[in-house]
Protein backbone atom coordinates (compact mmCIF):
# COMPACT_ATOMS: atom_id res chain seq x y z
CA UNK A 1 23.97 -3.20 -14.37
CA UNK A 2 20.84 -1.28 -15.03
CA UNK A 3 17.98 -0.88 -12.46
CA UNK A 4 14.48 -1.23 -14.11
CA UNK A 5 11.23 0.20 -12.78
CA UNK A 6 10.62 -3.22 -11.63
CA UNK A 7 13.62 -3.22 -9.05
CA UNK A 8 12.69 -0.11 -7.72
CA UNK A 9 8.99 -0.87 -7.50
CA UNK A 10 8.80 -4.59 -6.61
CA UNK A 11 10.72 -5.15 -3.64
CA UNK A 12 9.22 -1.80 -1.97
CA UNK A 13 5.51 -2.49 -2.39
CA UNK A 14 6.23 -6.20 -1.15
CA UNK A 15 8.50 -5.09 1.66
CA UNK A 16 5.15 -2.35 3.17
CA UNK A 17 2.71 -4.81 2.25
CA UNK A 18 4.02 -7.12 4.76
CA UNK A 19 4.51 -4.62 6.88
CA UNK A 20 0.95 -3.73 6.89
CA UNK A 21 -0.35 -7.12 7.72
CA UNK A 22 2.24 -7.18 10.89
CA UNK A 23 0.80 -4.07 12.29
CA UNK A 24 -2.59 -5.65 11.65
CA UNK A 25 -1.32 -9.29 14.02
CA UNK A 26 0.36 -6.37 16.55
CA UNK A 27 -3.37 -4.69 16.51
CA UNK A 28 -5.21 -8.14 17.35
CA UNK A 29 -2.40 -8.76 19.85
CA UNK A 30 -3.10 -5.84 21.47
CA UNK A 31 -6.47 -5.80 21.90
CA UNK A 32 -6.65 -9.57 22.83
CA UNK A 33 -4.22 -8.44 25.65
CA UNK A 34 -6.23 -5.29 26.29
CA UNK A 35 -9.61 -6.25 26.35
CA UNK A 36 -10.09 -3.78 23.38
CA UNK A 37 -12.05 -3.99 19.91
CA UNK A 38 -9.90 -3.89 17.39
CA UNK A 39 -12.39 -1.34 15.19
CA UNK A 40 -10.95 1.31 17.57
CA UNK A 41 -7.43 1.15 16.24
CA UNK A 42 -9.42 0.61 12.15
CA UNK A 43 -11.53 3.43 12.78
CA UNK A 44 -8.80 5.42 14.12
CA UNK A 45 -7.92 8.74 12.39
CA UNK A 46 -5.29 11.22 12.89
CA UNK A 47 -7.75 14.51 11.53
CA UNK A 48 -11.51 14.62 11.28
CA UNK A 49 -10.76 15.26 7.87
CA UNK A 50 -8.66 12.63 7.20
CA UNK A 51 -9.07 8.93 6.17
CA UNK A 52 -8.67 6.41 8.90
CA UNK A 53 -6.85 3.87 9.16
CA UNK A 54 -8.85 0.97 7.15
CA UNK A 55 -8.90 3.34 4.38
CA UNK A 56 -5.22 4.02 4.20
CA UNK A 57 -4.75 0.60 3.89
CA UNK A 58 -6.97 0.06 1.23
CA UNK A 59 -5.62 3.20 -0.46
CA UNK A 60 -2.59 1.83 -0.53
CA UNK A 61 -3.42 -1.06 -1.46
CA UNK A 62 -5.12 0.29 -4.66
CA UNK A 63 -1.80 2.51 -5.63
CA UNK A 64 0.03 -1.18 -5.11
CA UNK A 65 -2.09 -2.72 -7.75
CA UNK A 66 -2.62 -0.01 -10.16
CA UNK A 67 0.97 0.62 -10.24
CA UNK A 68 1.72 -2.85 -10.99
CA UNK A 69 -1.04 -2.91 -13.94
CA UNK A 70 -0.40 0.82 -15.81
CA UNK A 71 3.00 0.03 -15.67
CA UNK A 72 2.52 -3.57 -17.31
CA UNK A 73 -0.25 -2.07 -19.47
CA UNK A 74 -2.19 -5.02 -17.53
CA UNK A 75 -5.32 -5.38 -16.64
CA UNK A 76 -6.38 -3.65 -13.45
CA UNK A 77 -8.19 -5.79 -10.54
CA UNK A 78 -10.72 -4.08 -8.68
CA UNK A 79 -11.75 -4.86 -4.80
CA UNK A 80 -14.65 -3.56 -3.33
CA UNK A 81 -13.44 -1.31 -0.25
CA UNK A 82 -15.87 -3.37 2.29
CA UNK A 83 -13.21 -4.85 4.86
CA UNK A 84 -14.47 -4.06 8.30
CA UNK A 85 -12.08 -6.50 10.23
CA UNK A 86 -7.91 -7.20 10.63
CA UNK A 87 -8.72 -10.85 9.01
CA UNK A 88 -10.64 -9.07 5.89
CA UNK A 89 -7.82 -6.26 5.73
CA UNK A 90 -5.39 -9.17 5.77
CA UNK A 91 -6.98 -10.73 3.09
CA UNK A 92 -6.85 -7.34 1.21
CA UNK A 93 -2.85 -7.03 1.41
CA UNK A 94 -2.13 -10.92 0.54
CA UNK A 95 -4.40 -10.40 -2.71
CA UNK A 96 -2.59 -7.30 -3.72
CA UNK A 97 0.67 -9.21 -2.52
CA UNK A 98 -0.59 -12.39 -4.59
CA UNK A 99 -0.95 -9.38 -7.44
CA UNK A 100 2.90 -8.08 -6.99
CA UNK A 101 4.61 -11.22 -7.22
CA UNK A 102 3.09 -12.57 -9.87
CA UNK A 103 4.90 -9.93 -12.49
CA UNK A 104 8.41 -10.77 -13.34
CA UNK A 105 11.50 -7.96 -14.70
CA UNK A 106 11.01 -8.62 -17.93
CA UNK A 107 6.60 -7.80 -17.68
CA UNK A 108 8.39 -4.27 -17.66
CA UNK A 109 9.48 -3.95 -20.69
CA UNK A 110 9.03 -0.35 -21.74
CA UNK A 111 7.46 0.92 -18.82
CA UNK A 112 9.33 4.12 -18.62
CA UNK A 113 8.01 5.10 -21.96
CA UNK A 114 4.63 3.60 -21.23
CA UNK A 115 1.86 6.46 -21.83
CA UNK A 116 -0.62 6.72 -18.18
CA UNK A 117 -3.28 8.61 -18.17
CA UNK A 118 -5.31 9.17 -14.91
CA UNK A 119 -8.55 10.74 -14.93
CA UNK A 120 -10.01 12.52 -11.99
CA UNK A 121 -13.21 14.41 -11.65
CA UNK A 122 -10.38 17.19 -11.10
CA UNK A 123 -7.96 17.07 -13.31
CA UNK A 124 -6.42 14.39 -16.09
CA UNK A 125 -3.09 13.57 -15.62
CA UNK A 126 -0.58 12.34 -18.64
CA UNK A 127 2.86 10.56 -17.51
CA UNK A 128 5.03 8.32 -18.75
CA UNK A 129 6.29 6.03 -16.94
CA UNK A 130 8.79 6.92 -15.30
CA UNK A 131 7.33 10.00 -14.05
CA UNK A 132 3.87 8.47 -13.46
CA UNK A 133 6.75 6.09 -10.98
CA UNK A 134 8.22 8.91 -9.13
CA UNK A 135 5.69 11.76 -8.74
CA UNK A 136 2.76 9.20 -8.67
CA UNK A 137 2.92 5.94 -7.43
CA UNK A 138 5.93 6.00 -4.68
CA UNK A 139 4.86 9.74 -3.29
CA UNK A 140 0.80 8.05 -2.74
CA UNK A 141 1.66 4.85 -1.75
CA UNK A 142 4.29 5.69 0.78
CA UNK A 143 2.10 8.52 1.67
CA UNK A 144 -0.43 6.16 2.84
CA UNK A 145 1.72 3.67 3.92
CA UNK A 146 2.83 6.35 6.65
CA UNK A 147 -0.31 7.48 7.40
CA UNK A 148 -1.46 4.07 8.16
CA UNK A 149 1.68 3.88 10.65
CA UNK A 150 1.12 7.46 12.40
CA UNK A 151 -2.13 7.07 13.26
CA UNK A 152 -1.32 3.67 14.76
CA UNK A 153 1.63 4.92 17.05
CA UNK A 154 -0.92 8.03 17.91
CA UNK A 155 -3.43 5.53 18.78
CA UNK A 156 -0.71 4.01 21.05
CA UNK A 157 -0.09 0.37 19.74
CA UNK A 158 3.50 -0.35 20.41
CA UNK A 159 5.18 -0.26 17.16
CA UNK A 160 8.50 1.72 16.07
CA UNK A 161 10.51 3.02 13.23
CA UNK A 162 11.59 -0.91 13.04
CA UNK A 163 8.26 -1.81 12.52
CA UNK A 164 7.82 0.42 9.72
CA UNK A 165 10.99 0.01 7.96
CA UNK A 166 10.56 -4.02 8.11
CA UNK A 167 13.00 -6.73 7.99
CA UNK A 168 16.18 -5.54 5.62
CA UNK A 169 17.07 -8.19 2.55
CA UNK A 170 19.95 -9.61 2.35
């Protein structure tokens, strides 16, 4: 049996997406128990210089969807980065969810040839593929995926290494 890019990609963008949106029902748990505004824990950043939370989430988010897309060669859906609550954020991660499922194996034909190009006020990059897959997409995604997750247990909600991991498939 071969693995394609889709069973490497697909099941581990679905699997932190939901994870996401269960740290974002432990956040309004939390605060409805705390007496707290939730913007504290959206707002919340680990380094002046770094993105808070909201934005990790849409970041990774974005990496979700454009992975799905350049690998597909399909076209990319764009969202306005204007949540300000956990129900608009929520919203956010079942859309790019929505966006994941609806590719199938064989919408991945070729994608570890596939020519990517990104273009950055920086730099251009040129992959294919598969590299675009491993030095790319899982490295940013999962990046912000933790990010998302360490500023929340710095913040002090109550989730653990269970919590980020998610429920394991069968």
């Amino acid at each position: 049996m071969s693995i394609s890019v889709f069973d490497i990609l697909h099941p581990l963008l679905l699997q932190h997406l939901r994870n996401m949106e269960v740290w974002l029902d432990k956040i309004e748990q939390h605060c409805q128990q705390q007496s707290v505004e939730p913007g504290v824990y959206l707002s919340a950043r680990l380094h002046p210089e770094m993105f808070e939370f909201r934005r990790q989430l849409q970041i990774a988010c974005d990496h979700a969807k454009g992975a799905m897309a350049r690998l597909t060669g399909s076209e990319l859906p764009t969202y306005p980065d204007n949540e300000q609550t956990t129900s608009e954020l929520k919203q956010r991660i079942q859309k790019t969810s929505a966006f994941v499922t609806s590719f199938q194996r064989g919408d991945f034909t070729g994608a570890e040839e596939r020519t990517i190009q990104l273009t950055y006020p920086w730099q251009t990059y040129d992959f294919n593929g598969l590299t675009y897959l491993h030095y790319w997409v899982l490295p940013n995604f999962l990046f912000h995926v933790n990010m998302a997750y360490a500023i929340l247990r710095q913040a002090g909600l109550n989730i653990g290494k269970v919590d980020y991991l998610g429920p394991v498939p069968a």
